[in-house]
N, C-alpha and C. Protein backbone atom coordinates (compact mmCIF):
# COMPACT_ATOMS: atom_id res chain seq x y z
N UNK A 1 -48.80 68.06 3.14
CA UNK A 1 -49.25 66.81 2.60
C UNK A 1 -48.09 66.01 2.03
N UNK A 2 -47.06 66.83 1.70
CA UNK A 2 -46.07 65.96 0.77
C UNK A 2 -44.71 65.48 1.98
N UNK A 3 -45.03 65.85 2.77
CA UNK A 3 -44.57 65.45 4.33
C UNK A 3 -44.83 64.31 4.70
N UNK A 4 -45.98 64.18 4.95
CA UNK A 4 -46.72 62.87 5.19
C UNK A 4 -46.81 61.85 4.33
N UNK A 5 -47.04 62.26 3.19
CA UNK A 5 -46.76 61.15 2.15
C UNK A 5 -45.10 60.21 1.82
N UNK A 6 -44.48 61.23 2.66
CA UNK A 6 -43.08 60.85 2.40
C UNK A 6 -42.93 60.03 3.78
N UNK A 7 -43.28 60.34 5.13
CA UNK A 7 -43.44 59.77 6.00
C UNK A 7 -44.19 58.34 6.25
N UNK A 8 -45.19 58.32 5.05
CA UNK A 8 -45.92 57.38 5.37
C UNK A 8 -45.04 56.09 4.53
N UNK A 9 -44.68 56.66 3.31
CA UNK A 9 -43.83 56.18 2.34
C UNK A 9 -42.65 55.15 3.15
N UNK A 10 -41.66 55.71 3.68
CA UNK A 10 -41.16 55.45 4.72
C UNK A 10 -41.56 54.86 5.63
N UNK A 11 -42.19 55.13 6.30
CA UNK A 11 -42.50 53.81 7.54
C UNK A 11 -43.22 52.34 6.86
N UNK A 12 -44.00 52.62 5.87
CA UNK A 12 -44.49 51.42 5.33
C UNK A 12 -43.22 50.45 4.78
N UNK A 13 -42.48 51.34 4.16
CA UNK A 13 -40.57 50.81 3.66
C UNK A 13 -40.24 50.20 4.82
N UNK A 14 -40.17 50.57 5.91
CA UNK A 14 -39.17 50.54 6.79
C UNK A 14 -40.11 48.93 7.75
N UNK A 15 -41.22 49.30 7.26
CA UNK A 15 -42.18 47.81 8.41
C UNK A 15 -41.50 46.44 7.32
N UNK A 16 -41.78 46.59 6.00
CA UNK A 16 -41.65 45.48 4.58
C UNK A 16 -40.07 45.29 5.12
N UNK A 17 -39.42 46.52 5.24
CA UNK A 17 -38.01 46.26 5.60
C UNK A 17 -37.22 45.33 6.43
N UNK A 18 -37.97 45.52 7.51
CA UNK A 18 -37.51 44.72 8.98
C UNK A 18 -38.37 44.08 9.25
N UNK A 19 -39.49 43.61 8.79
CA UNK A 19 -40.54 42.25 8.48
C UNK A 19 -39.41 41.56 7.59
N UNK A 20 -38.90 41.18 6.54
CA UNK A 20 -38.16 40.28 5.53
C UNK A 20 -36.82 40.04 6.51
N UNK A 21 -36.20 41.19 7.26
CA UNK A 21 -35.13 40.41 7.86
C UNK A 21 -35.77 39.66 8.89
N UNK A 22 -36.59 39.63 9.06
CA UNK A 22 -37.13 38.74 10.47
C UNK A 22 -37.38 37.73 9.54
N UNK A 23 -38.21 37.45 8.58
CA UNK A 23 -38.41 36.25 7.72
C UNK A 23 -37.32 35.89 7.63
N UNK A 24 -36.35 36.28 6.92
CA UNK A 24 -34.82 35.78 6.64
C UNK A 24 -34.12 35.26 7.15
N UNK A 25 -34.12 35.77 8.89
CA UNK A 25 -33.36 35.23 9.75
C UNK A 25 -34.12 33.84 10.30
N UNK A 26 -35.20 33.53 10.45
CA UNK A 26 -35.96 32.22 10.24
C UNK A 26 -35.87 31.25 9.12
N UNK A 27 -35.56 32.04 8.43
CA UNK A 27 -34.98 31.02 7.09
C UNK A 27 -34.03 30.50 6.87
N UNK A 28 -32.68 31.43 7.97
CA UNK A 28 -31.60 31.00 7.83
C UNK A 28 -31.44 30.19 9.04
N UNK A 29 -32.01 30.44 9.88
CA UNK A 29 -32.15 29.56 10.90
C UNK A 29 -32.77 28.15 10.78
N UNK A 30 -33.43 28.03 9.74
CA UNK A 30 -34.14 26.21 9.68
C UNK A 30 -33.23 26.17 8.45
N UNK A 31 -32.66 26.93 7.86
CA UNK A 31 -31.44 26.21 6.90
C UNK A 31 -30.36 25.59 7.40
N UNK A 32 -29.91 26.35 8.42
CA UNK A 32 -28.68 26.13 9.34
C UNK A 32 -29.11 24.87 9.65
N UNK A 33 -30.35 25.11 10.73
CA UNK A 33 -30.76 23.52 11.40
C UNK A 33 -30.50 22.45 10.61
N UNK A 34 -31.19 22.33 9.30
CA UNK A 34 -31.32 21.14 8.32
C UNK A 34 -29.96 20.81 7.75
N UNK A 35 -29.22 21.89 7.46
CA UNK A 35 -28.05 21.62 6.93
C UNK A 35 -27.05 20.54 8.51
N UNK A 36 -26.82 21.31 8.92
CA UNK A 36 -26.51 20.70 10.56
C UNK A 36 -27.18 19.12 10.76
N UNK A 37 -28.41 19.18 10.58
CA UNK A 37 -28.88 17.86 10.55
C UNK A 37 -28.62 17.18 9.36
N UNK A 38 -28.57 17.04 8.08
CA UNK A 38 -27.81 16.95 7.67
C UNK A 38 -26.48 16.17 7.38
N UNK A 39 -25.64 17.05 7.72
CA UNK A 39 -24.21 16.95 7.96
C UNK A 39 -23.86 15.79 9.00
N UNK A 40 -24.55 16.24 10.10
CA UNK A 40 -24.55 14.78 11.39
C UNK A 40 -24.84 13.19 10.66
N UNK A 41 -25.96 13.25 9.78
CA UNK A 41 -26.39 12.08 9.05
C UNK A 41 -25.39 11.79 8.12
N UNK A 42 -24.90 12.27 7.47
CA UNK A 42 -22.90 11.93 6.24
C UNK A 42 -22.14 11.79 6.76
N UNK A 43 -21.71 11.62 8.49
CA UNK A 43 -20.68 11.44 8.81
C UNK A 43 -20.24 9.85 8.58
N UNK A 44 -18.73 10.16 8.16
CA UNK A 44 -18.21 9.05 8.09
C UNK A 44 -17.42 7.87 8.98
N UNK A 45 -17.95 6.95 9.12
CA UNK A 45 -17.28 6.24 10.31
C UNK A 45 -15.74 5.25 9.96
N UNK A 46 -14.77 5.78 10.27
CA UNK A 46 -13.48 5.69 10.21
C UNK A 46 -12.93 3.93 9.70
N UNK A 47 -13.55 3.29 10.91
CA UNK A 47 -13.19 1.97 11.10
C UNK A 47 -13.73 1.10 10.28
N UNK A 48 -15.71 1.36 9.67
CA UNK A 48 -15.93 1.10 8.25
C UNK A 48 -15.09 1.43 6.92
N UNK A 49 -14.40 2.13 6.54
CA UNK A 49 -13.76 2.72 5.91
C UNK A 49 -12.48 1.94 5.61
N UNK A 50 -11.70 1.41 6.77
CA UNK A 50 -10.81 1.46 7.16
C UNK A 50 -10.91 -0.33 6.26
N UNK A 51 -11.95 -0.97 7.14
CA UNK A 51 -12.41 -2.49 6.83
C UNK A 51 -12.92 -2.74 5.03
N UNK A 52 -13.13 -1.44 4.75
CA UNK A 52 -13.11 -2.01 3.42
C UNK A 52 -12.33 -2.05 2.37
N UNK A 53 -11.16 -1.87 3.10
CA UNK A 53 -9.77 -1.15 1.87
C UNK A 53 -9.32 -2.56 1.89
N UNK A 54 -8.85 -3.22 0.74
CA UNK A 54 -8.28 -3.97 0.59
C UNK A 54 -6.95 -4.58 1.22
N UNK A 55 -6.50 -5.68 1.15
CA UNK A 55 -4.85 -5.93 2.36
C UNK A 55 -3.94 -5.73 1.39
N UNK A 56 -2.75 -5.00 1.87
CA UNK A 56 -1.30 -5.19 1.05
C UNK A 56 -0.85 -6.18 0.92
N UNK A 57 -0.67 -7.24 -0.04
CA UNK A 57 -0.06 -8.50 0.01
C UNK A 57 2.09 -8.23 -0.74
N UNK A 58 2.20 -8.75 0.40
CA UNK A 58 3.77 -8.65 0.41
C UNK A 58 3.79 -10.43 -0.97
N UNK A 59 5.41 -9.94 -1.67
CA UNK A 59 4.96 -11.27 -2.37
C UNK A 59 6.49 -11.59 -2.66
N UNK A 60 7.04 -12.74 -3.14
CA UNK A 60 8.19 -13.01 -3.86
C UNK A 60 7.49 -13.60 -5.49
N UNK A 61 8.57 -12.55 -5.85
CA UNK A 61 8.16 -12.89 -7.81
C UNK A 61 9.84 -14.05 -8.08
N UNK A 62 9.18 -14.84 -8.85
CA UNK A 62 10.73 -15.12 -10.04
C UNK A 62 9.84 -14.60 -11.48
N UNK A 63 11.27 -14.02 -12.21
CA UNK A 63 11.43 -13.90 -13.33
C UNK A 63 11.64 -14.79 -14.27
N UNK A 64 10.95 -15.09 -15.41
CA UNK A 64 11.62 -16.14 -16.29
C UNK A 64 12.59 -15.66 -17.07
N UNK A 65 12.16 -14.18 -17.45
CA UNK A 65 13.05 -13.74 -18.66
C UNK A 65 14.25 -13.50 -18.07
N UNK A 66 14.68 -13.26 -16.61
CA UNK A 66 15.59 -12.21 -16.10
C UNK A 66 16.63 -13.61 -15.19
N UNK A 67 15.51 -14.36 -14.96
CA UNK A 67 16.35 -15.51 -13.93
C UNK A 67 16.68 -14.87 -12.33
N UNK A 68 15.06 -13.92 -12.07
CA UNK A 68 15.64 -13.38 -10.43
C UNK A 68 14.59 -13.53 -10.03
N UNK A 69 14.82 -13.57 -8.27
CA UNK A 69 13.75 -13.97 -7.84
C UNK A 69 13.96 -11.87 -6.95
N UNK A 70 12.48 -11.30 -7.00
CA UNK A 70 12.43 -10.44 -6.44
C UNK A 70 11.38 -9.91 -5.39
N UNK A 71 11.13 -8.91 -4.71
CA UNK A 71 10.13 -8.88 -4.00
C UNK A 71 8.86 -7.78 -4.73
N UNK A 72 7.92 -8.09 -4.47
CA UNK A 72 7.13 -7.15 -4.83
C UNK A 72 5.70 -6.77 -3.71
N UNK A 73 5.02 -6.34 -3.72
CA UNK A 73 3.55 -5.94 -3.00
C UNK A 73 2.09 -5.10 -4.24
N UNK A 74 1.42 -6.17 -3.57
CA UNK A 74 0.43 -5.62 -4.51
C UNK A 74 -0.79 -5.37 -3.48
N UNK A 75 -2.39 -5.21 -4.17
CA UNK A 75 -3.10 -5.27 -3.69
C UNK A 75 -4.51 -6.07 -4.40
N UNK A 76 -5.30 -6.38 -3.80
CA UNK A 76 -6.29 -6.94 -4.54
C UNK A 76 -7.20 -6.18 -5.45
N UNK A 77 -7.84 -5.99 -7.07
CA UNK A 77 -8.32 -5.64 -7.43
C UNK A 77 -10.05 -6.14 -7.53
N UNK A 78 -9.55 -7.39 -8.49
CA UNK A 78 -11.17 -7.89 -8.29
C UNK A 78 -10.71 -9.75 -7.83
N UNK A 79 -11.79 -10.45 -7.82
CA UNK A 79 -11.65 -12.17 -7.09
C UNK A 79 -12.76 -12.34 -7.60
N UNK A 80 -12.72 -13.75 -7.35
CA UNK A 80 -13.47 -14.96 -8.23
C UNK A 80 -13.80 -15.58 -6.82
N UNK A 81 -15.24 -15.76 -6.94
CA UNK A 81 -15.37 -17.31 -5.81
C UNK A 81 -15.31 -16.95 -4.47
N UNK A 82 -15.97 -15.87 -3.95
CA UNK A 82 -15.65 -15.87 -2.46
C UNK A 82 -16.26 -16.28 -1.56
N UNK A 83 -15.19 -16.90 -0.23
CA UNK A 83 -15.92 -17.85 0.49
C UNK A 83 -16.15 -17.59 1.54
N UNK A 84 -16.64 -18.40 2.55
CA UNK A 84 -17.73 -17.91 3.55
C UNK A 84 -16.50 -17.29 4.67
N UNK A 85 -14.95 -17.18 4.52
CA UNK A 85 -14.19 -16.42 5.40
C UNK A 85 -14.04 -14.93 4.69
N UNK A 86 -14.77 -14.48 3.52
CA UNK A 86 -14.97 -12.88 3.16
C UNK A 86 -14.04 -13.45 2.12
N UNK A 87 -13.02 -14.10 1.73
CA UNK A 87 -11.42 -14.09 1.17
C UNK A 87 -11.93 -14.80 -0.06
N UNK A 88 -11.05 -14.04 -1.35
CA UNK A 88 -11.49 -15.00 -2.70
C UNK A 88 -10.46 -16.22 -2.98
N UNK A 89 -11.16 -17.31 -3.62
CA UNK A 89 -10.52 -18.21 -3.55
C UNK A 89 -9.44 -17.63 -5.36
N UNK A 90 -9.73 -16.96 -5.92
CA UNK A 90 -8.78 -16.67 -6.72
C UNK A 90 -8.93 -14.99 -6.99
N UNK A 91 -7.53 -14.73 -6.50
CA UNK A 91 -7.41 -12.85 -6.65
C UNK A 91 -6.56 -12.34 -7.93
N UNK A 92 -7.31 -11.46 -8.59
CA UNK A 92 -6.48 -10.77 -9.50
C UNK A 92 -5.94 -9.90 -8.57
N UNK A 93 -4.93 -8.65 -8.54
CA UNK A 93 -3.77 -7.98 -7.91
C UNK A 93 -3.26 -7.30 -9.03
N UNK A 94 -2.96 -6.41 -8.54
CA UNK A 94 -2.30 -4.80 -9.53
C UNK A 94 -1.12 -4.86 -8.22
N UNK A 95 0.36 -4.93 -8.87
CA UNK A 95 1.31 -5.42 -8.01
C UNK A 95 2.58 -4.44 -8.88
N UNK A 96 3.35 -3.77 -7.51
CA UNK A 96 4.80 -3.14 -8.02
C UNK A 96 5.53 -3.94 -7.60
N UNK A 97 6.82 -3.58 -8.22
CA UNK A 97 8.33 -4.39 -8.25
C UNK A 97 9.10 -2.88 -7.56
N UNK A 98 9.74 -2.81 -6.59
CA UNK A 98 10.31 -1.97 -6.43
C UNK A 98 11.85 -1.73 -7.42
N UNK A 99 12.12 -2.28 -8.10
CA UNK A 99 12.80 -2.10 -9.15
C UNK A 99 12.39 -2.09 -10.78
N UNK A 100 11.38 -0.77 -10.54
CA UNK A 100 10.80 0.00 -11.36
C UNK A 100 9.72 -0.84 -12.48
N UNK A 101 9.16 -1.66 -11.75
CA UNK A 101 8.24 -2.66 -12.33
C UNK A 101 6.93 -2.41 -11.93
N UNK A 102 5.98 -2.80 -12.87
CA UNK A 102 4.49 -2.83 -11.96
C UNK A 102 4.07 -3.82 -12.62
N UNK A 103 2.75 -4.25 -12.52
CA UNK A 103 2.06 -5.42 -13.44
C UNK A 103 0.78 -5.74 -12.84
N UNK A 104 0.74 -6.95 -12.86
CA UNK A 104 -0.80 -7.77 -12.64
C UNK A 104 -0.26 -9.19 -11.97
N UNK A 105 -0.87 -9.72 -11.31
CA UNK A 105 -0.78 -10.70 -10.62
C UNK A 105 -2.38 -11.63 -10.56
N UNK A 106 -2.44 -13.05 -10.65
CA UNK A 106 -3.53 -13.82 -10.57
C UNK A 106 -2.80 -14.78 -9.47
N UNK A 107 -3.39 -15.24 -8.46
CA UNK A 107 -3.49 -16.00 -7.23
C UNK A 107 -4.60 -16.94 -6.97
N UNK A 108 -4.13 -18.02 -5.88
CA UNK A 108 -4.86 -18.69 -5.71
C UNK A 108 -5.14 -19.36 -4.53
N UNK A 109 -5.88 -19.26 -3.67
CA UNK A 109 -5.94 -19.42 -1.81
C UNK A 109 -5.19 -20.82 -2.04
N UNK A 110 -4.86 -21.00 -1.57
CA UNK A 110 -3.63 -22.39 -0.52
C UNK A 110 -4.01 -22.44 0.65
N UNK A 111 -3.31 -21.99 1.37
CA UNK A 111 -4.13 -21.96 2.55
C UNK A 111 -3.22 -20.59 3.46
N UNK A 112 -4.46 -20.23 5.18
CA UNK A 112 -3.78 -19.89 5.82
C UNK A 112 -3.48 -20.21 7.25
N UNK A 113 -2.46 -19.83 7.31
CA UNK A 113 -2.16 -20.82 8.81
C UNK A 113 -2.76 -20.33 10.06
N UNK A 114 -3.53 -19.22 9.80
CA UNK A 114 -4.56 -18.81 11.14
C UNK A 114 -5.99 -19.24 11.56
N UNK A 115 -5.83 -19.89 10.17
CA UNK A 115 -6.97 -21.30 9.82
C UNK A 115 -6.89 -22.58 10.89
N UNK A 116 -5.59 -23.02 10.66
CA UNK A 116 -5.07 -23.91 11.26
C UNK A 116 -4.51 -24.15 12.53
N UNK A 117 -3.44 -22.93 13.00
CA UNK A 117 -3.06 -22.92 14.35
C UNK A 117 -3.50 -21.41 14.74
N UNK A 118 -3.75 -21.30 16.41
CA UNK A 118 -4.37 -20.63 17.04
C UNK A 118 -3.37 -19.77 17.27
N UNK A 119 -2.97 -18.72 16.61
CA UNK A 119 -1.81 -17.93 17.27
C UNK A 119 -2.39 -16.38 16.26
N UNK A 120 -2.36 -15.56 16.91
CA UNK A 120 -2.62 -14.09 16.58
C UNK A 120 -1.79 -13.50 15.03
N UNK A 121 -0.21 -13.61 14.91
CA UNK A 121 0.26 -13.27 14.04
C UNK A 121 -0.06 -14.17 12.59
N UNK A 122 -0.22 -15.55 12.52
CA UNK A 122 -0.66 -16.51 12.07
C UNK A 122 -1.47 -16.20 10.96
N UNK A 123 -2.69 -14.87 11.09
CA UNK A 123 -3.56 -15.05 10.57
C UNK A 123 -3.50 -14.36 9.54
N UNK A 124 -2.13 -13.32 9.71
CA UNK A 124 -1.79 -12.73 8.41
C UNK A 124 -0.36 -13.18 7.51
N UNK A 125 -0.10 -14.96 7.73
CA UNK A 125 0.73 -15.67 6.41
C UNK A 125 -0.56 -16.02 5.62
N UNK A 126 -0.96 -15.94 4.64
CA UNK A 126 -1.67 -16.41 3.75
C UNK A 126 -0.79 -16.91 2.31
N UNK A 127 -0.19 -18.33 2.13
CA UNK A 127 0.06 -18.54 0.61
C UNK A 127 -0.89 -18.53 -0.26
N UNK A 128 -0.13 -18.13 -1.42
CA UNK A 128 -1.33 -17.54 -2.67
C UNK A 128 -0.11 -18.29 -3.78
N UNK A 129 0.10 -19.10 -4.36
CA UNK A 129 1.05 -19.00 -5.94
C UNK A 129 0.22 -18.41 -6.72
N UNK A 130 0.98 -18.11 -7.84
CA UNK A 130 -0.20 -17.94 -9.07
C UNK A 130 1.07 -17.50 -9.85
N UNK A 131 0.65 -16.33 -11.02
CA UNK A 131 1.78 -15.97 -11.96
C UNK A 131 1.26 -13.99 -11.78
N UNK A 132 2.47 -13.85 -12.84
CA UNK A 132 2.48 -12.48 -13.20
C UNK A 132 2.76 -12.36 -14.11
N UNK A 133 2.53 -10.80 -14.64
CA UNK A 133 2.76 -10.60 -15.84
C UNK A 133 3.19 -8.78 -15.56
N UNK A 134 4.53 -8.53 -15.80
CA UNK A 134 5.09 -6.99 -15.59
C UNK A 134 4.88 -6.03 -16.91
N UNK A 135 5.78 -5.23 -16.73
CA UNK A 135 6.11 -3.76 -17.70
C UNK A 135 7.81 -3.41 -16.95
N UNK A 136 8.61 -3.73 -17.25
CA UNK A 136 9.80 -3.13 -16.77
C UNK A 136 10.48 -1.43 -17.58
N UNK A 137 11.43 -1.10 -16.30
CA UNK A 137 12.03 0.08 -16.77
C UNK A 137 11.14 0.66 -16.96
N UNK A 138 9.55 1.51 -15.77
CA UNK A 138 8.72 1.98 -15.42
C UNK A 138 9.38 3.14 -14.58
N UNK A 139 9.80 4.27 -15.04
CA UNK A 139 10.11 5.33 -14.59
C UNK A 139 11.68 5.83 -14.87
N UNK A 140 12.35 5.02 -15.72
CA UNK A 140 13.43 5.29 -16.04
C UNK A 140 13.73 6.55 -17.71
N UNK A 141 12.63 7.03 -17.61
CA UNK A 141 12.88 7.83 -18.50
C UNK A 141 13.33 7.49 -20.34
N UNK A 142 13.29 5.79 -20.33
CA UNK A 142 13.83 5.23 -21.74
C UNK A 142 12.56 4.69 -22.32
N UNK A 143 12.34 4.88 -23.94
CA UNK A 143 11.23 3.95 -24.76
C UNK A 143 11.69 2.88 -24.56
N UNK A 144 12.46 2.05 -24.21
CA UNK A 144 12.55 0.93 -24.10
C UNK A 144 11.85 -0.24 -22.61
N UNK A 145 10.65 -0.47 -22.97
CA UNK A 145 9.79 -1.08 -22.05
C UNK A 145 10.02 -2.33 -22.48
N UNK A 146 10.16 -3.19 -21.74
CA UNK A 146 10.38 -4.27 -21.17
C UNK A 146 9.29 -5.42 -20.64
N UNK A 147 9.02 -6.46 -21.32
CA UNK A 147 8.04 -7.47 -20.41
C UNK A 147 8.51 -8.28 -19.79
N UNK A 148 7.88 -8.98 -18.83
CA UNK A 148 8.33 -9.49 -17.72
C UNK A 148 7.67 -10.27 -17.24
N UNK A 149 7.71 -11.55 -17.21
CA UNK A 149 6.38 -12.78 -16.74
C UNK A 149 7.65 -13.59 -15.63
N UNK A 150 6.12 -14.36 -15.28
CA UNK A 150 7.11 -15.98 -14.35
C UNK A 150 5.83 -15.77 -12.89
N UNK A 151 6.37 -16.72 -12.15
CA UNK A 151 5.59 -17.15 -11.15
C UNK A 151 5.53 -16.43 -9.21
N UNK A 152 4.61 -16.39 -9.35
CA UNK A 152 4.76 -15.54 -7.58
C UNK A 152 4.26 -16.23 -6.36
N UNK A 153 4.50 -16.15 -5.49
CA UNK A 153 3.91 -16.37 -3.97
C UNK A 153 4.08 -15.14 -3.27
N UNK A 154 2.67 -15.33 -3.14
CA UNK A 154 2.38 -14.34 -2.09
C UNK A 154 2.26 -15.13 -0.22
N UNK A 155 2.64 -14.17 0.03
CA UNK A 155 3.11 -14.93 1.65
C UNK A 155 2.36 -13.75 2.54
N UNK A 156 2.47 -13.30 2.90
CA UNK A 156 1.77 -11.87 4.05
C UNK A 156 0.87 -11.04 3.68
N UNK A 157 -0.45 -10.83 4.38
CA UNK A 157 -1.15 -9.97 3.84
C UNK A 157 -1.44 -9.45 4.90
N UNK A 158 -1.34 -7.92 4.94
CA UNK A 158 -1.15 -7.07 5.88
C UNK A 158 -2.98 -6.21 5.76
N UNK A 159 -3.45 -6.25 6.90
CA UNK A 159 -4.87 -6.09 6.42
C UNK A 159 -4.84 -4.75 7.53
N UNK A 160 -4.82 -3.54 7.38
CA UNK A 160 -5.19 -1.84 8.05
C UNK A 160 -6.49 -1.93 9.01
């Protein structure tokens, strides 16, 4: 009797046993699926991505305090006023000085000449004047920070 009871013990174990991996493996199987489905639905499309990053605007700064005229590149942060070509008619800009400067920049559409004449390269001169306002001696290792104002044009905006 204590044979059978152990036998029966056992096979009833062993049905609960390999019944749950069969559940399990159905479970992991419509997990897989959903996850998979899923995953297909978050993919990211490159060229959206790509269109919403802001343009590098190439720029010439003068200095008032310094008396130089230098180059810098920024990018657009936030704009005021935008018009029916996507473009703001006035851009704030977070802008470096490659001679250890960074700052802020405010702009203001002028115009662009891809507006005007029909030519492909054209469409990325855009003039912008406006002003700036720096932080000099930005990575030089000295407490001695430096401000830095005066007026910019931005000329090229390079759009990815």
């Amino acid at each position: 009797m204590k044979r059978f009871l152990i036998l029966l013990i056992l096979l009833v174990s062993s049905i609960f046993y390999f019944n749950s991996l069969v559940f399990a493996e159905e479970a992991v199987t419509t997990t897989t699926t959903e996850t998979t489905t899923t995953t297909n639905d978050a993919t990211l499309d490159l060229s959206t991505l790509i269109a919403k990053l802001p343009s590098l605007k190439n720029s010439i700064v003068y200095s008032y305090n310094e008396n130089t005229v230098k180059y810098a590149m920024s990018f657009a942060v936030a704009g005021i006023w935008k018009q029916e070509d996507g473009e703001n008619l006035i851009s704030i800009d977070a802008m470096y000085v490659p001679t250890d400067e960074i700052g802020g920049m405010a702009t203001i559409k002028l115009v662009n000449f891809g507006k005007i004449l029909n030519f492909p390269l054209l469409d990325y001169i855009n003039i912008r004047p406006g002003i700036f306002v720096a932080a000099n001696n930005i990575g030089s290792g000295s407490n001695d920070i430096e401000f830095d104002w005066g007026g910019v044009v931005s000329l090229i905006d390079i759009k990815f």
